[in-house]
N, C-alpha and C. Protein backbone atom coordinates (compact mmCIF):
# COMPACT_ATOMS: atom_id res chain seq x y z
N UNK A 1 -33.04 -47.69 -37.04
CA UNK A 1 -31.91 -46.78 -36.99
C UNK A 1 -31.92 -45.87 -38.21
N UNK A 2 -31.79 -44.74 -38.18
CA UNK A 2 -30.99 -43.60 -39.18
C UNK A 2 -29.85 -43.82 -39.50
N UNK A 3 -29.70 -44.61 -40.85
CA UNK A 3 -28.63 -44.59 -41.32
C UNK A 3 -27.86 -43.82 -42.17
N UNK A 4 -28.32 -42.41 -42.27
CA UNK A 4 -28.13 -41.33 -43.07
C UNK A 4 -27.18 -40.54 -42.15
N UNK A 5 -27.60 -40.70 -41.15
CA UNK A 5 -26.58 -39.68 -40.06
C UNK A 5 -25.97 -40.71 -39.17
N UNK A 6 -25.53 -42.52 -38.89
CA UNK A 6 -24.90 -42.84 -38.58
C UNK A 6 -23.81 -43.19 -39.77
N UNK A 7 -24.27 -43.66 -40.80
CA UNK A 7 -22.98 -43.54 -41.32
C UNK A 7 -21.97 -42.41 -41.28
N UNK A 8 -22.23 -41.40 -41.79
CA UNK A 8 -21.18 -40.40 -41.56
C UNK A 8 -20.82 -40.05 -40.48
N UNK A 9 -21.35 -40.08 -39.30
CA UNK A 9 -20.94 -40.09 -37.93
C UNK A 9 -19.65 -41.04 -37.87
N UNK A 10 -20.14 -42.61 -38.11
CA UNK A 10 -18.72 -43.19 -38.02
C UNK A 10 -17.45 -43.06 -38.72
N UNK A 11 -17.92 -42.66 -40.27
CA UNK A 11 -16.73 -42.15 -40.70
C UNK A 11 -15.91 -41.09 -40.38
N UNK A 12 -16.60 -40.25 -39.93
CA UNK A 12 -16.15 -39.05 -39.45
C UNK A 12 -14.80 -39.19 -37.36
N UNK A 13 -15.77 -40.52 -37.34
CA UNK A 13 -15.27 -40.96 -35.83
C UNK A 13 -13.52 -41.52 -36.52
N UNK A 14 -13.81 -42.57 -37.23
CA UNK A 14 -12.77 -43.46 -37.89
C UNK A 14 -11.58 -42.27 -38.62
N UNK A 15 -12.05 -41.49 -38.79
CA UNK A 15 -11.20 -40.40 -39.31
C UNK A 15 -10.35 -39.67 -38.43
N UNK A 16 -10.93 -39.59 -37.44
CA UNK A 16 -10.27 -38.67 -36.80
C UNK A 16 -9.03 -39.48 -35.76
N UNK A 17 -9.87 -41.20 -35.84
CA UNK A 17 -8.81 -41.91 -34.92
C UNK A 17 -7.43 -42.35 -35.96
N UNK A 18 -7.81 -42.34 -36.82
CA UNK A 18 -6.98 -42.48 -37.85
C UNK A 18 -5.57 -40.98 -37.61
N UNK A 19 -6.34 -39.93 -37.84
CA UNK A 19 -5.34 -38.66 -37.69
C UNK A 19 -4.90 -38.96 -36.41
N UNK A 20 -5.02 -39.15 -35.15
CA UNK A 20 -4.70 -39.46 -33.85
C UNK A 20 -3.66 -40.38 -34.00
N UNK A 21 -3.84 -41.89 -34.67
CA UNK A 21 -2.84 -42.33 -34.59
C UNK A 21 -1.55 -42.38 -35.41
N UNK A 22 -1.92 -41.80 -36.59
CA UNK A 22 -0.92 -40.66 -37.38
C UNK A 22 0.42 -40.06 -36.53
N UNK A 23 -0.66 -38.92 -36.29
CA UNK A 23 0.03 -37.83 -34.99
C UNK A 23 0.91 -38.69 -34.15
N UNK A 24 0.31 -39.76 -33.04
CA UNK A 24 1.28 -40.33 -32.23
C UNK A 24 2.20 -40.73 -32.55
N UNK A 25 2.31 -41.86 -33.93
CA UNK A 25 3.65 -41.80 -34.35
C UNK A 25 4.81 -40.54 -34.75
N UNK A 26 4.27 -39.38 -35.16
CA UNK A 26 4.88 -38.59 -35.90
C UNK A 26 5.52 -38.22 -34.84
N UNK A 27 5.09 -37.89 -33.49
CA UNK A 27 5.37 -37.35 -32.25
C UNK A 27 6.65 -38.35 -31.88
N UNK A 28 6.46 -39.67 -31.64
CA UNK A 28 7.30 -40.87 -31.16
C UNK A 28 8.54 -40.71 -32.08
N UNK A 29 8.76 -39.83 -33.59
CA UNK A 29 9.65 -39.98 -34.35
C UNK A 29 10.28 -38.52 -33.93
N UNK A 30 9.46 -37.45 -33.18
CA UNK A 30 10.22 -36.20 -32.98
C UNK A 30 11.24 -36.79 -31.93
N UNK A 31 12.49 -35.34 -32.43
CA UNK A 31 13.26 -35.33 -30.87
C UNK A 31 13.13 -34.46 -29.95
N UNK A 32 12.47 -33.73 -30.22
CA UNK A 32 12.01 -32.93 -29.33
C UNK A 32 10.71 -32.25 -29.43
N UNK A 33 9.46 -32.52 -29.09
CA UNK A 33 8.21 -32.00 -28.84
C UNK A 33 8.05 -30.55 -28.97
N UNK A 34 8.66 -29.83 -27.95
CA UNK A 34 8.73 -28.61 -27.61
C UNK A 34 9.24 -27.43 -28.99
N UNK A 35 10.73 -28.34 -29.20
CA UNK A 35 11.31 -27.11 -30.41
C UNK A 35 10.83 -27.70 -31.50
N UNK A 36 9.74 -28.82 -32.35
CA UNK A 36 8.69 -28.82 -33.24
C UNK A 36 7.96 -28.19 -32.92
N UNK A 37 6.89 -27.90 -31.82
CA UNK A 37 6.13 -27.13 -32.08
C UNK A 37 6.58 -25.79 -31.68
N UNK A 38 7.18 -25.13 -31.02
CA UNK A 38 7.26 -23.83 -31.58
C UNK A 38 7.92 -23.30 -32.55
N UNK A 39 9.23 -24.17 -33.44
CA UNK A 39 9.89 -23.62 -35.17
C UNK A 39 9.06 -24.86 -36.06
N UNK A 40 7.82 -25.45 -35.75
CA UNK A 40 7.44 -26.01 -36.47
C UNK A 40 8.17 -27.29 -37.33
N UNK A 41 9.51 -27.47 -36.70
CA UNK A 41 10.13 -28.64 -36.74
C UNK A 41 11.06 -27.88 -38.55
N UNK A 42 11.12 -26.43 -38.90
CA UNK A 42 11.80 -26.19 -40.14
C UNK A 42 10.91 -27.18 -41.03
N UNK A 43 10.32 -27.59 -41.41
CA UNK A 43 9.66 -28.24 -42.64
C UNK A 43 8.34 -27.74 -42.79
N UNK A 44 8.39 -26.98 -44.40
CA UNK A 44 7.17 -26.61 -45.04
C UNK A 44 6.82 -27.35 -46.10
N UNK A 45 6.09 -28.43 -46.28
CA UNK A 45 5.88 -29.28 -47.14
C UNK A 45 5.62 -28.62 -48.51
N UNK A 46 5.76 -29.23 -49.69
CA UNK A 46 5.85 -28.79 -50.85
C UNK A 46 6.51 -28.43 -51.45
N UNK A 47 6.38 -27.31 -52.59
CA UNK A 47 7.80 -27.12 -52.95
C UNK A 47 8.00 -25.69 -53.08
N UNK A 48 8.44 -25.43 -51.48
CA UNK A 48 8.95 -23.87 -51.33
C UNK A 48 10.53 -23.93 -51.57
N UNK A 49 11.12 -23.01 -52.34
CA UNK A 49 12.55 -22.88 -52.44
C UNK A 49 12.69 -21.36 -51.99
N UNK A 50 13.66 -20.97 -51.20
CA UNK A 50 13.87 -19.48 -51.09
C UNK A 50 14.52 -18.90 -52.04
């Protein structure tokens, strides 16, 4: 085996299931799907003050 290009393959796999199951929770905590994603749910992380 090539272990030069499977390792990072799996990390790269593990990563992304990781963001996936992130996302699903974040989703399960919205109240509404629809008006997050189109006003982006009002939250700009960091520290914007107007």
């Amino acid at each position: 085996m090539n272990w030069d290009v499977l390792i990072p393959l799996l990390a790269f796999l593990v990563l992304i299931f990781l963001i996936g199951v992130w996302s699903n929770r974040k989703l399960k905590e919205s109240k509404s799907f629809l008006s997050d994603y189109f006003i982006g749910s009002r939250e700009l992380g960091g520290s914007y003050s107007p």
